[in-house]
N, C-alpha and C. Protein backbone atom coordinates (compact mmCIF):
# COMPACT_ATOMS: atom_id res chain seq x y z
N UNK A 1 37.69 -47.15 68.73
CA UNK A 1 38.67 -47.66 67.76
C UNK A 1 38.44 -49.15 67.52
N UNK A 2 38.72 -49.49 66.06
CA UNK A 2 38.20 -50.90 65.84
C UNK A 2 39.35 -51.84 66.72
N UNK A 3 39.49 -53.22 66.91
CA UNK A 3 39.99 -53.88 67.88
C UNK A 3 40.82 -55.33 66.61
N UNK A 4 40.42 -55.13 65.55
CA UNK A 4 40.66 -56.00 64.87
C UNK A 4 42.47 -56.11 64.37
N UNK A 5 42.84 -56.61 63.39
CA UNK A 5 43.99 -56.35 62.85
C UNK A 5 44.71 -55.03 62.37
N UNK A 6 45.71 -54.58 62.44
CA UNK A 6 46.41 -53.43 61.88
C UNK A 6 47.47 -53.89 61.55
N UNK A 7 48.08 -53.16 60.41
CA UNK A 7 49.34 -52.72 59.98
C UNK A 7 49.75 -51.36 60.01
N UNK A 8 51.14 -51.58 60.59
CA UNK A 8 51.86 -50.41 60.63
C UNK A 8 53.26 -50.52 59.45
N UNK A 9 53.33 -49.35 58.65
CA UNK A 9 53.68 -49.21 57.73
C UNK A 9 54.40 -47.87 57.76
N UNK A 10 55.70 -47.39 57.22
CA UNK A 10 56.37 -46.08 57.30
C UNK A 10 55.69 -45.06 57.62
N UNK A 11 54.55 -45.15 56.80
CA UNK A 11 53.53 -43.43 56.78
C UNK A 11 51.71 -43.70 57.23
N UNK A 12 51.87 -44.90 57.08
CA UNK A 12 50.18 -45.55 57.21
C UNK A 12 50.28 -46.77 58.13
N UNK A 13 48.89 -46.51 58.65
CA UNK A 13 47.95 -47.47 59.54
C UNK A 13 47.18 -47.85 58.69
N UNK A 14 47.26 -49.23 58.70
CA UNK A 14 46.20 -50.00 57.90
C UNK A 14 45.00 -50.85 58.77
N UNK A 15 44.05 -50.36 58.78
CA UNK A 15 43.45 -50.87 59.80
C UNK A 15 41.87 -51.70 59.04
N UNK A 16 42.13 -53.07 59.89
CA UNK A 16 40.96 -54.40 59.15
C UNK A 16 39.30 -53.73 59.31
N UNK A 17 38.51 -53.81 58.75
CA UNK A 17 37.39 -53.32 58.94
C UNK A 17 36.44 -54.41 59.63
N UNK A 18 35.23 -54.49 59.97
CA UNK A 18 34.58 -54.97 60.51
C UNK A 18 33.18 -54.68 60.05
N UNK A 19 31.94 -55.35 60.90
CA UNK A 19 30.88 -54.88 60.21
C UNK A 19 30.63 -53.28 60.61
N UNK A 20 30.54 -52.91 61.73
CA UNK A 20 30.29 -51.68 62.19
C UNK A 20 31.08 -50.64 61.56
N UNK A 21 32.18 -50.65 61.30
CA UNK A 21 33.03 -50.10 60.15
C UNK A 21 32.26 -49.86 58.69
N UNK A 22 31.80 -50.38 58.63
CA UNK A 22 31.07 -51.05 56.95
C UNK A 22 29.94 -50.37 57.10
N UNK A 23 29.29 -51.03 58.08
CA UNK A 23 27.52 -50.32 57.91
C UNK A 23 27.76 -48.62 57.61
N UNK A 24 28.73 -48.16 59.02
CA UNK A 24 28.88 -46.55 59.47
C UNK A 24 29.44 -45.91 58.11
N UNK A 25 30.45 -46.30 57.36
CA UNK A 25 30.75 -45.81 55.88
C UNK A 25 29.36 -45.59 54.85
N UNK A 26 28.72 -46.80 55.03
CA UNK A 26 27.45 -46.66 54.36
C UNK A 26 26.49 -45.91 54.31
N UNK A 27 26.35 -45.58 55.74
CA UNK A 27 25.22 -44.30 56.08
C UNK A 27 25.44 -43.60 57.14
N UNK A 28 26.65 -43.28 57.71
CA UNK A 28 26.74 -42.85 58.44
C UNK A 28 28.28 -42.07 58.99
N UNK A 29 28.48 -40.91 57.92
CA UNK A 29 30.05 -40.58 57.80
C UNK A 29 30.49 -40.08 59.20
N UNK A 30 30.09 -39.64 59.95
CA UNK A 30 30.83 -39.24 61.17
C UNK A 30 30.96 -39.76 62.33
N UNK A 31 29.92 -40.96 62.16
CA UNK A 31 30.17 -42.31 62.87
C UNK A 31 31.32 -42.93 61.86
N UNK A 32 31.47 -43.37 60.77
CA UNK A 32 32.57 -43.43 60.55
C UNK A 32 34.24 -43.27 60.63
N UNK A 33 33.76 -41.93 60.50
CA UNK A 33 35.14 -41.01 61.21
C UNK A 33 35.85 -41.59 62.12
N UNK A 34 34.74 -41.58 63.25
CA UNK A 34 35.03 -41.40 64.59
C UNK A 34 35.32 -43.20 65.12
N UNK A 35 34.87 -44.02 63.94
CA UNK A 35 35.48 -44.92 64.80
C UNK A 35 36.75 -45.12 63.71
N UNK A 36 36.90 -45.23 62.70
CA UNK A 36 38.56 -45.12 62.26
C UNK A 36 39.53 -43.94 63.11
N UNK A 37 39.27 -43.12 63.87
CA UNK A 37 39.81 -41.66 64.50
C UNK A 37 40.54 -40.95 63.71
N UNK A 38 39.57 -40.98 62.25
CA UNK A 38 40.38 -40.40 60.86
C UNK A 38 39.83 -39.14 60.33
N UNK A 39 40.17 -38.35 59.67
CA UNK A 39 39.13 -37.46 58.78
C UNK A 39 38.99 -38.52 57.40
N UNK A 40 37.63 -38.06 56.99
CA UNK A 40 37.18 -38.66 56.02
C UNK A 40 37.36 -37.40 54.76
N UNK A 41 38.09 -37.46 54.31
CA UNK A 41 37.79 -36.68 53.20
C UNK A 41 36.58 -36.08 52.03
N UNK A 42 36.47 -35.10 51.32
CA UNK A 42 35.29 -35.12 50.61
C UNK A 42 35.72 -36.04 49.60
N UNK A 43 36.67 -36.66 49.02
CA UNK A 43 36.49 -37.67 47.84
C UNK A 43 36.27 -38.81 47.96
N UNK A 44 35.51 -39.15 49.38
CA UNK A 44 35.39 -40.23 50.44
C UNK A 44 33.91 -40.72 49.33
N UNK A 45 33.67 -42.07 48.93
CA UNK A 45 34.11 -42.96 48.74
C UNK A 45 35.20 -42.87 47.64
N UNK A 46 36.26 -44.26 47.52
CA UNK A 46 36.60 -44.30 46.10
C UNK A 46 35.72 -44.76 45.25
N UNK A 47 36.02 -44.61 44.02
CA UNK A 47 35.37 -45.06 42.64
C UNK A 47 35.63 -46.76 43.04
N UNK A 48 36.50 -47.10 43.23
CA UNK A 48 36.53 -48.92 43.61
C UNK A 48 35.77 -49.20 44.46
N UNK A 49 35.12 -48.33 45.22
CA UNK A 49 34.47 -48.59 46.59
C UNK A 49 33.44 -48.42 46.82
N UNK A 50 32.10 -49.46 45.24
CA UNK A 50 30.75 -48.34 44.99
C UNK A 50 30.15 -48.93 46.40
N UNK A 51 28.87 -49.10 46.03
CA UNK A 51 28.08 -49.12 46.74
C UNK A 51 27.80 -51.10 46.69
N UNK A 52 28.27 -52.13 45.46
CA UNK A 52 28.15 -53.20 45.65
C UNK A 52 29.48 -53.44 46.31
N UNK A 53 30.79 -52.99 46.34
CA UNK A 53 31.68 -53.34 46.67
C UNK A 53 31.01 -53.32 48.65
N UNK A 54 30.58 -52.33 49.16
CA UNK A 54 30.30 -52.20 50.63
C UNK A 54 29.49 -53.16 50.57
N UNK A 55 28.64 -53.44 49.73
CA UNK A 55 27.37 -54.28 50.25
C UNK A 55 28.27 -56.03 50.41
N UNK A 56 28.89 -56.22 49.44
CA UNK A 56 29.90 -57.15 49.42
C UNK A 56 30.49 -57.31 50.91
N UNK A 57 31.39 -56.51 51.60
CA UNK A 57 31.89 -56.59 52.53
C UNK A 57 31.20 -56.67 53.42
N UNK A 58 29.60 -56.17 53.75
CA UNK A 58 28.82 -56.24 54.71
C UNK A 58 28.43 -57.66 54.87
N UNK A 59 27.62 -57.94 53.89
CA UNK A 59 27.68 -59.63 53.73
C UNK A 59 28.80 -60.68 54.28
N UNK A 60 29.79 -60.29 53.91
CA UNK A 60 31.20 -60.97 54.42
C UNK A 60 31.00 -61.01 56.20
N UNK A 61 30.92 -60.01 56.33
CA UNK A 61 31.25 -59.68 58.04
C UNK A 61 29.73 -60.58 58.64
N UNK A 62 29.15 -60.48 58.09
CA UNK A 62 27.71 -61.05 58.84
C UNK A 62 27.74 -62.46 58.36
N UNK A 63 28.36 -63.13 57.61
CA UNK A 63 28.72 -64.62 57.28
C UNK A 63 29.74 -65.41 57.76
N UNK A 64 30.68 -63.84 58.42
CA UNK A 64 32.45 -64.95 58.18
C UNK A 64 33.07 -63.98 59.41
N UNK A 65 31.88 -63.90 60.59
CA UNK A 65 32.81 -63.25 61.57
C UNK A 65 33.90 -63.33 62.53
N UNK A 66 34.48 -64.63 62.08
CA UNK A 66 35.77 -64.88 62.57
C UNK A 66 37.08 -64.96 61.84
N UNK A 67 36.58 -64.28 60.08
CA UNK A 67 37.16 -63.84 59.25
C UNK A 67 38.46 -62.62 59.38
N UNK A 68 38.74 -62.22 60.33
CA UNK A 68 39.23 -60.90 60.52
C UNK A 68 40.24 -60.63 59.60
N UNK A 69 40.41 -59.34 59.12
CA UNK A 69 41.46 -59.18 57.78
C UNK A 69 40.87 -59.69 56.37
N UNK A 70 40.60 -60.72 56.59
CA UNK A 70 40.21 -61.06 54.74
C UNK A 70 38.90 -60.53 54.09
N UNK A 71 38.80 -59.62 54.44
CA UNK A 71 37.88 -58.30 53.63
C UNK A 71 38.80 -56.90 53.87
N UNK A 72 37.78 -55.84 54.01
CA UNK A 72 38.16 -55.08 53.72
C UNK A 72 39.17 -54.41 54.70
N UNK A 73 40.15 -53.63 54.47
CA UNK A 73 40.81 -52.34 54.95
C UNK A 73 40.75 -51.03 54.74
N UNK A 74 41.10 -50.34 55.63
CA UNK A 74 41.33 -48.91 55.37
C UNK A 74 42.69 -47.95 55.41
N UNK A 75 43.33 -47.34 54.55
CA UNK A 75 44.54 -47.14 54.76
C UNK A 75 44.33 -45.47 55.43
N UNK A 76 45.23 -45.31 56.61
CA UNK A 76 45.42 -44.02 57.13
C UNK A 76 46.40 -43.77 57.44
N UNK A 77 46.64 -42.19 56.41
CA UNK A 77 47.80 -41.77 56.83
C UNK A 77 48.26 -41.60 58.35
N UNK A 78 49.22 -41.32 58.54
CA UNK A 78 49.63 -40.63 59.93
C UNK A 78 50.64 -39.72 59.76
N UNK A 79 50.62 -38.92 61.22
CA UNK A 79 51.97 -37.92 61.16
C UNK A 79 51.45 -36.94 60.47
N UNK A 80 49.84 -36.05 59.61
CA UNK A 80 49.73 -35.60 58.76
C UNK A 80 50.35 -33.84 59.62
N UNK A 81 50.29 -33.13 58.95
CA UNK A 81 50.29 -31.72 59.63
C UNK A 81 49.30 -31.54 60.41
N UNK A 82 49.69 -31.04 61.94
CA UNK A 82 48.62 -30.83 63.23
C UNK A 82 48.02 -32.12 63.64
N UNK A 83 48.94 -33.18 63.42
CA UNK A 83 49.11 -34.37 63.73
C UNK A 83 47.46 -35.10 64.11
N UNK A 84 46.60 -34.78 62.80
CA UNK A 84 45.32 -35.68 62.31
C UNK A 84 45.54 -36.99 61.28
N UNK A 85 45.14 -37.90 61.46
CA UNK A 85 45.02 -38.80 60.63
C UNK A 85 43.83 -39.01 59.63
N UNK A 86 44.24 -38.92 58.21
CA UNK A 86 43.18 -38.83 57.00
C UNK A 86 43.37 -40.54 56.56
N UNK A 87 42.16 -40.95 55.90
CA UNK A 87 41.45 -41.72 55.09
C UNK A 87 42.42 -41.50 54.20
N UNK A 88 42.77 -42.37 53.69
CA UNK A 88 43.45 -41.95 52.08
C UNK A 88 43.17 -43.11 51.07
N UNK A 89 42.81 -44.34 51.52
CA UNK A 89 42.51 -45.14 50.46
C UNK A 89 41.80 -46.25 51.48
N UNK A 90 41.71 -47.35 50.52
CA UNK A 90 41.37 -48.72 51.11
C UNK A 90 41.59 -49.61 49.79
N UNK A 91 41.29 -50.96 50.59
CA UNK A 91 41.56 -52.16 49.87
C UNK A 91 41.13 -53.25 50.79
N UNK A 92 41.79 -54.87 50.08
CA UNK A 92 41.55 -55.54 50.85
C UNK A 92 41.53 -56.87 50.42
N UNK A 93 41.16 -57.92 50.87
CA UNK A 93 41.07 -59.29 50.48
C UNK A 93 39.64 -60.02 49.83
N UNK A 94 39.26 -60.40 48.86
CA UNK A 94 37.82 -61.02 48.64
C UNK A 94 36.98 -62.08 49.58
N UNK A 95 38.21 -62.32 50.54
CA UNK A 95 37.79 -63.54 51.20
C UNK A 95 39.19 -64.45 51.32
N UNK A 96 39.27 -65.82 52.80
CA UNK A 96 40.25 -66.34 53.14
C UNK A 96 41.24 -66.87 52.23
N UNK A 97 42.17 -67.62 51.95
CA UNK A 97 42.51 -68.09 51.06
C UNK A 97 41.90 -69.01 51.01
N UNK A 98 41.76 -69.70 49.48
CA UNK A 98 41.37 -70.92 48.63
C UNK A 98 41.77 -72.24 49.50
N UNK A 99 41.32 -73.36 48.67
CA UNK A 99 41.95 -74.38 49.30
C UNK A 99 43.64 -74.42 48.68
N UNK A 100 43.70 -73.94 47.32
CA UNK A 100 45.21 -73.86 47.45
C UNK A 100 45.68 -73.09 47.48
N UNK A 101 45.33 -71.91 48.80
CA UNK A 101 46.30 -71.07 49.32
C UNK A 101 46.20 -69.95 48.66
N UNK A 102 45.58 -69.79 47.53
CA UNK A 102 45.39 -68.38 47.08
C UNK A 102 44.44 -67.28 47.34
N UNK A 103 45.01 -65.70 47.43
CA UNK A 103 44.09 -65.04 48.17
C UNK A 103 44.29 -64.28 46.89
N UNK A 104 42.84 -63.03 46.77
CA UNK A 104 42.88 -62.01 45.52
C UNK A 104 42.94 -60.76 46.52
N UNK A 105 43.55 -59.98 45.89
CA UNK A 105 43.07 -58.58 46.58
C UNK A 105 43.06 -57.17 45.78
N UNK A 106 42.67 -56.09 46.32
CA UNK A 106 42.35 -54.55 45.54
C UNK A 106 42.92 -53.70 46.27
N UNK A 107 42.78 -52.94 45.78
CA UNK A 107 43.65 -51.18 46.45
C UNK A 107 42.74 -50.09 45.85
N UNK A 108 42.43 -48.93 46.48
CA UNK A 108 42.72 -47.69 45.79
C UNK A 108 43.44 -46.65 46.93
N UNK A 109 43.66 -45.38 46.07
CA UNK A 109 43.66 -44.44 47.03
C UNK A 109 43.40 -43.38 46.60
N UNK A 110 42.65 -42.37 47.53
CA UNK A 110 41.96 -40.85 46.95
C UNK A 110 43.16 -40.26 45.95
N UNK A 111 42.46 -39.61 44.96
CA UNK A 111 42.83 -39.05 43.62
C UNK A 111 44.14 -37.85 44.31
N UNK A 112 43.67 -37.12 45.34
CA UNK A 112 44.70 -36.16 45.70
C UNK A 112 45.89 -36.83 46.53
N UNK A 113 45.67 -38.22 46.62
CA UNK A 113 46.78 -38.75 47.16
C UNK A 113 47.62 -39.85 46.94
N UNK A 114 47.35 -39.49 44.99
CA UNK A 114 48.06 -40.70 44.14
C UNK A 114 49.81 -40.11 43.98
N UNK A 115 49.99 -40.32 43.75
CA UNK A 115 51.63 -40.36 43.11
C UNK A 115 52.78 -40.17 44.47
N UNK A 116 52.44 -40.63 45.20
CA UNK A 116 53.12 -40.55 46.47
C UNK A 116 53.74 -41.10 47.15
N UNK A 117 53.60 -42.88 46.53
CA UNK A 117 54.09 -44.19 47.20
C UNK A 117 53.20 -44.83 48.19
N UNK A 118 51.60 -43.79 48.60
CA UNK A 118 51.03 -44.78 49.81
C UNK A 118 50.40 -46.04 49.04
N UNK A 119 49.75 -46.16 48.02
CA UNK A 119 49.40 -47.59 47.16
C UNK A 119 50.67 -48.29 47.72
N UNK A 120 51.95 -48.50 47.18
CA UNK A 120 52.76 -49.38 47.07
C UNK A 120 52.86 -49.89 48.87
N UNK A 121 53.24 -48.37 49.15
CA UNK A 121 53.39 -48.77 50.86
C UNK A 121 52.22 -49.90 51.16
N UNK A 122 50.85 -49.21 51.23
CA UNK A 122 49.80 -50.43 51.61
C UNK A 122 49.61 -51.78 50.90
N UNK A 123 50.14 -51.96 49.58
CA UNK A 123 50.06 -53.05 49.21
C UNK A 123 50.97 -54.31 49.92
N UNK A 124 52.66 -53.39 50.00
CA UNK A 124 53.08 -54.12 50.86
C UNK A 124 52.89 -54.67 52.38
N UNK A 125 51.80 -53.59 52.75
CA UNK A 125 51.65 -54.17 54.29
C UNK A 125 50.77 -55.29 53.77
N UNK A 126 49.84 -55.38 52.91
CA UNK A 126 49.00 -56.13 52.92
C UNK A 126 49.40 -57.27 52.57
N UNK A 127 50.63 -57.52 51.67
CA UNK A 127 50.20 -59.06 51.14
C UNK A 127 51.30 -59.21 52.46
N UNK A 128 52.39 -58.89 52.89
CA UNK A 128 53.47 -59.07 54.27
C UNK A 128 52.28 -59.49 55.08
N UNK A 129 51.45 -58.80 55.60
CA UNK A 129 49.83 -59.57 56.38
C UNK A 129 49.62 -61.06 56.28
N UNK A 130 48.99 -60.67 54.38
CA UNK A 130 49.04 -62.28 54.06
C UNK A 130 49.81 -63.09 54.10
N UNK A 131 50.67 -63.18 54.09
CA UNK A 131 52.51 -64.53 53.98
C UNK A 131 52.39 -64.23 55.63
N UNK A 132 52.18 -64.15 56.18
CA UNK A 132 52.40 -63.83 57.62
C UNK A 132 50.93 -64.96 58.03
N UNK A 133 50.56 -65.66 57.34
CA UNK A 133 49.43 -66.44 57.81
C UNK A 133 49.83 -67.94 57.16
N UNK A 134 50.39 -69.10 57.28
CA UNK A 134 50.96 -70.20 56.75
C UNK A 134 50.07 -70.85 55.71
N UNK A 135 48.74 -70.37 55.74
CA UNK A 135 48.04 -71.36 54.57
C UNK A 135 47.92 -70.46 53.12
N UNK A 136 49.00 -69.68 53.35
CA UNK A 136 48.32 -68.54 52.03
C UNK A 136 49.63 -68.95 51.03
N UNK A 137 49.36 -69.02 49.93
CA UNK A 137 50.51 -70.18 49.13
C UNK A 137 50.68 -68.61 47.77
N UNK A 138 49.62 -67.84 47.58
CA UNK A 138 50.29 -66.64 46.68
C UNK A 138 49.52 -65.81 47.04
N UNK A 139 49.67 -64.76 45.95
CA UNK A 139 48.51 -63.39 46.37
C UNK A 139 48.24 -62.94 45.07
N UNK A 140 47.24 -62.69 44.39
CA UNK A 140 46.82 -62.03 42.90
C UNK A 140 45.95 -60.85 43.09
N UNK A 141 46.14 -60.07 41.95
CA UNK A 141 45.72 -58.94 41.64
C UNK A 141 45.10 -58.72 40.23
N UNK A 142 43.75 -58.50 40.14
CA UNK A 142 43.56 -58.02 38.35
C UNK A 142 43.74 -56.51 38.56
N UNK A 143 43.90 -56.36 37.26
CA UNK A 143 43.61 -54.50 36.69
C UNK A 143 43.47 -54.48 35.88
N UNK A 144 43.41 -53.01 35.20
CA UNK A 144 43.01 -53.22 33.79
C UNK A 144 44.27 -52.50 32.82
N UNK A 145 44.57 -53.10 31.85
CA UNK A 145 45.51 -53.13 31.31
C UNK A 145 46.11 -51.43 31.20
N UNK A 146 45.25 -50.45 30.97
CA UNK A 146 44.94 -48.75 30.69
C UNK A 146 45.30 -48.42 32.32
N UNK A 147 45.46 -49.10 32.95
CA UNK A 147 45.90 -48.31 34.31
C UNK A 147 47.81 -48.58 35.02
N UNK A 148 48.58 -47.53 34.17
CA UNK A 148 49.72 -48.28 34.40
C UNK A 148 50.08 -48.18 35.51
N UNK A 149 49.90 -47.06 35.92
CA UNK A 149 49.88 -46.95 37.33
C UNK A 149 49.46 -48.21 38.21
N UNK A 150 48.38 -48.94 38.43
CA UNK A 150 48.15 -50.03 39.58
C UNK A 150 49.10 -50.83 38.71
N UNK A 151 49.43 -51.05 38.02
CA UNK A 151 50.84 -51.86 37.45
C UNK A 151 51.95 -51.80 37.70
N UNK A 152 52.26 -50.36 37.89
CA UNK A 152 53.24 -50.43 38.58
C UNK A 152 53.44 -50.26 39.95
N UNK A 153 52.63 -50.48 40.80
CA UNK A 153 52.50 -50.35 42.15
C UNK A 153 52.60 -52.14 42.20
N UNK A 154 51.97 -52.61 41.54
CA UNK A 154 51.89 -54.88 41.77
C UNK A 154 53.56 -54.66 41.13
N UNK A 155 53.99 -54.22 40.14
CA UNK A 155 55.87 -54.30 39.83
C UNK A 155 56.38 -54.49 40.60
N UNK A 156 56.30 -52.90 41.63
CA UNK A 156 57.47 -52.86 42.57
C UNK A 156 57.28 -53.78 43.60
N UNK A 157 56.41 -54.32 43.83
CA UNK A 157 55.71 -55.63 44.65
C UNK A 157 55.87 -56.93 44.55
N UNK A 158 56.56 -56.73 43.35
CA UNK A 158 57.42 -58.32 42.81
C UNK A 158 56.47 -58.82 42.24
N UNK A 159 55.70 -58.32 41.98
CA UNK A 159 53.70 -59.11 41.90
C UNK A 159 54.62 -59.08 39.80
N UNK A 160 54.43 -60.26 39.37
CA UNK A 160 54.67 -60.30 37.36
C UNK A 160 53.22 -60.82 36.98
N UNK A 161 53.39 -60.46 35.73
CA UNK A 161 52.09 -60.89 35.07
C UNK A 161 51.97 -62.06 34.71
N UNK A 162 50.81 -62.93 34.88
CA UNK A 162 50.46 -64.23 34.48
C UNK A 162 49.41 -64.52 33.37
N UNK A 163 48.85 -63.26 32.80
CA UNK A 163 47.94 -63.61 31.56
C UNK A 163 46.60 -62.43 32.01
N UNK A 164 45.56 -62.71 31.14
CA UNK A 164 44.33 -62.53 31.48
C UNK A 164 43.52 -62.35 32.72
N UNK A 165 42.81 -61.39 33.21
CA UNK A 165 42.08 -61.26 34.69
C UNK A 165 40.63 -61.97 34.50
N UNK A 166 40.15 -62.44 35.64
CA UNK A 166 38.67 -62.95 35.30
C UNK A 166 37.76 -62.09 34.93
N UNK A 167 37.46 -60.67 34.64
CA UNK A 167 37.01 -59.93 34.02
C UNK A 167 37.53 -59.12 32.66
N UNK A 168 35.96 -59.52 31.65
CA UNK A 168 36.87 -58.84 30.53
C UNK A 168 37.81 -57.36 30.61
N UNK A 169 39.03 -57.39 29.82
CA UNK A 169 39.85 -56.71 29.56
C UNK A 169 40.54 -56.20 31.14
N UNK A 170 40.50 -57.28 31.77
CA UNK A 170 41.56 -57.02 33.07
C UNK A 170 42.50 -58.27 32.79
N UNK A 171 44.01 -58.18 33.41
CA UNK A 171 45.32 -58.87 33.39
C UNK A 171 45.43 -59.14 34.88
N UNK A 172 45.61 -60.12 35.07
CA UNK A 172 46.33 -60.79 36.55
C UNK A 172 47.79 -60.63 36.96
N UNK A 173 48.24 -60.54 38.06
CA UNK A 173 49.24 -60.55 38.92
C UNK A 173 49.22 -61.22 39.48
N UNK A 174 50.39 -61.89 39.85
CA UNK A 174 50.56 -62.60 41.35
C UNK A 174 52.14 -62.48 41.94
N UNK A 175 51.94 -62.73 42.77
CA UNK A 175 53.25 -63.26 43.33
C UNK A 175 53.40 -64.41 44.68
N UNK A 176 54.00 -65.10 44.16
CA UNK A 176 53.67 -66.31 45.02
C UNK A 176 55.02 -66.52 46.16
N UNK A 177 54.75 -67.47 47.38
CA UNK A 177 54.87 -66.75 48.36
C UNK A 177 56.63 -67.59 48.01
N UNK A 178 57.56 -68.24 47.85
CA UNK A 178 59.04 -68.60 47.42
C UNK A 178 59.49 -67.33 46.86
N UNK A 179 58.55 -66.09 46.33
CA UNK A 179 59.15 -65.06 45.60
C UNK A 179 59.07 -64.24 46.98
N UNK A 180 58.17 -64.04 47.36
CA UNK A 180 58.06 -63.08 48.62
C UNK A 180 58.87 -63.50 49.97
N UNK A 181 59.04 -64.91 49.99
CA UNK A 181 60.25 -65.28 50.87
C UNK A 181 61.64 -64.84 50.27
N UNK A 182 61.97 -64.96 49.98
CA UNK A 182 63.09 -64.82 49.25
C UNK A 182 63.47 -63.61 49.36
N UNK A 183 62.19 -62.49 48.77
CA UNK A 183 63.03 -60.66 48.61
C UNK A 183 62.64 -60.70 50.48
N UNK A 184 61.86 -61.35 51.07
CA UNK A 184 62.04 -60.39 52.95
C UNK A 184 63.17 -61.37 53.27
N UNK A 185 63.67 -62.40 53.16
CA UNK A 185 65.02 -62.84 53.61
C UNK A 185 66.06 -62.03 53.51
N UNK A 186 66.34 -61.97 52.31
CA UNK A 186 67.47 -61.05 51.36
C UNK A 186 67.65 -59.73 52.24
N UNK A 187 66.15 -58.95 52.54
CA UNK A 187 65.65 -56.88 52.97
C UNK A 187 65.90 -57.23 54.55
N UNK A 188 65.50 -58.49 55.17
CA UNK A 188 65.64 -58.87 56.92
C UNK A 188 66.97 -58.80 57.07
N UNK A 189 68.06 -58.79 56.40
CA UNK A 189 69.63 -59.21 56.83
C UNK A 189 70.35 -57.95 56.64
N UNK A 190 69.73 -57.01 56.29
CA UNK A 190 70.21 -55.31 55.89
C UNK A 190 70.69 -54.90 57.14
């Protein structure tokens, strides 16, 4: 089992990847498996998750190994029936925050396990991760305008729109961290 960061979340383990994580996805699915202690599904990779996106994260881990968390994750369910834990998505950070505090990040999750709330769930563990680290000042998200869905998963996230994404025909999100203080003050006093 990896040793790095986790989140625990209502229905999911979010667990930080590493290089050995990375390489074993790459070529090696049941070494994979076996060190997330997940099933990997057959729709294992996502479409967000080609083959430059891994090579990306591999690079990361072999440059920035005291980086932990600000690459990639893996989201796993738990509790499933006959009490196995599945792969169901990933995401993650591009890298630490900026010098002013800003971090970007992504999501997906397997096609048979969209409309369910685990996106929103993991998004929230993730940026709660990030604000949980003092130099991180917001958190942004592009998508592309045709996907209302990851739109409305950054909504319920408090994440509003700020314009244009750095790739053509993607829109930015953010939510910066006076907004994210504010709604866990308000949800902590329940």
């Amino acid at each position: 089992m990896p040793t790095g960061p986790r989140i625990q979340t209502h229905r999911l383990e979010l667990i930080a990847g590493n290089r050995d994580i990375v390489q074993a996805e790459i070529g090696d699915r049941a070494a994979f498996a076996r060190l997330l202690d997940a099933e990997i599904p057959a729709g294992w990779p996502l479409f967000s998750n080609d083959e430059q996106t891994r090579s990306f994260a591999l690079r990361f881990y072999e440059t920035s190994p005291d980086a932990d968390g600000w690459c990639k994750w893996y989201f796993l369910l738990k509790d499933e029936p006959f009490g196995r834990r599945v792969a169901v998505g990933s995401g993650g950070f591009w890298g630490p925050p900026s010098a002013d505090g800003t971090v970007e990040f992504g999501y997906a999750i397997l096609s048979d396990y969209q409309g369910r709330g685990y996106a929103t769930e993991a998004v929230n563990g993730l940026v709660g991760w990030a604000f949980g680290r003092p130099q991180v000042s917001r958190v942004i998200a592009d998508t592309f305008r045709q996907r209302p869905a990851a739109i409305r998963v950054l909504e319920k996230n408090r994440f509003v729109f700020v314009g244009p994404g750095a790739k053509p025909g993607t829109v930015r999100y953010e939510l910066p961290r006076a907004v994210f203080d504010d709604v866990w003050q308000r949800h902590s006093h329940l």
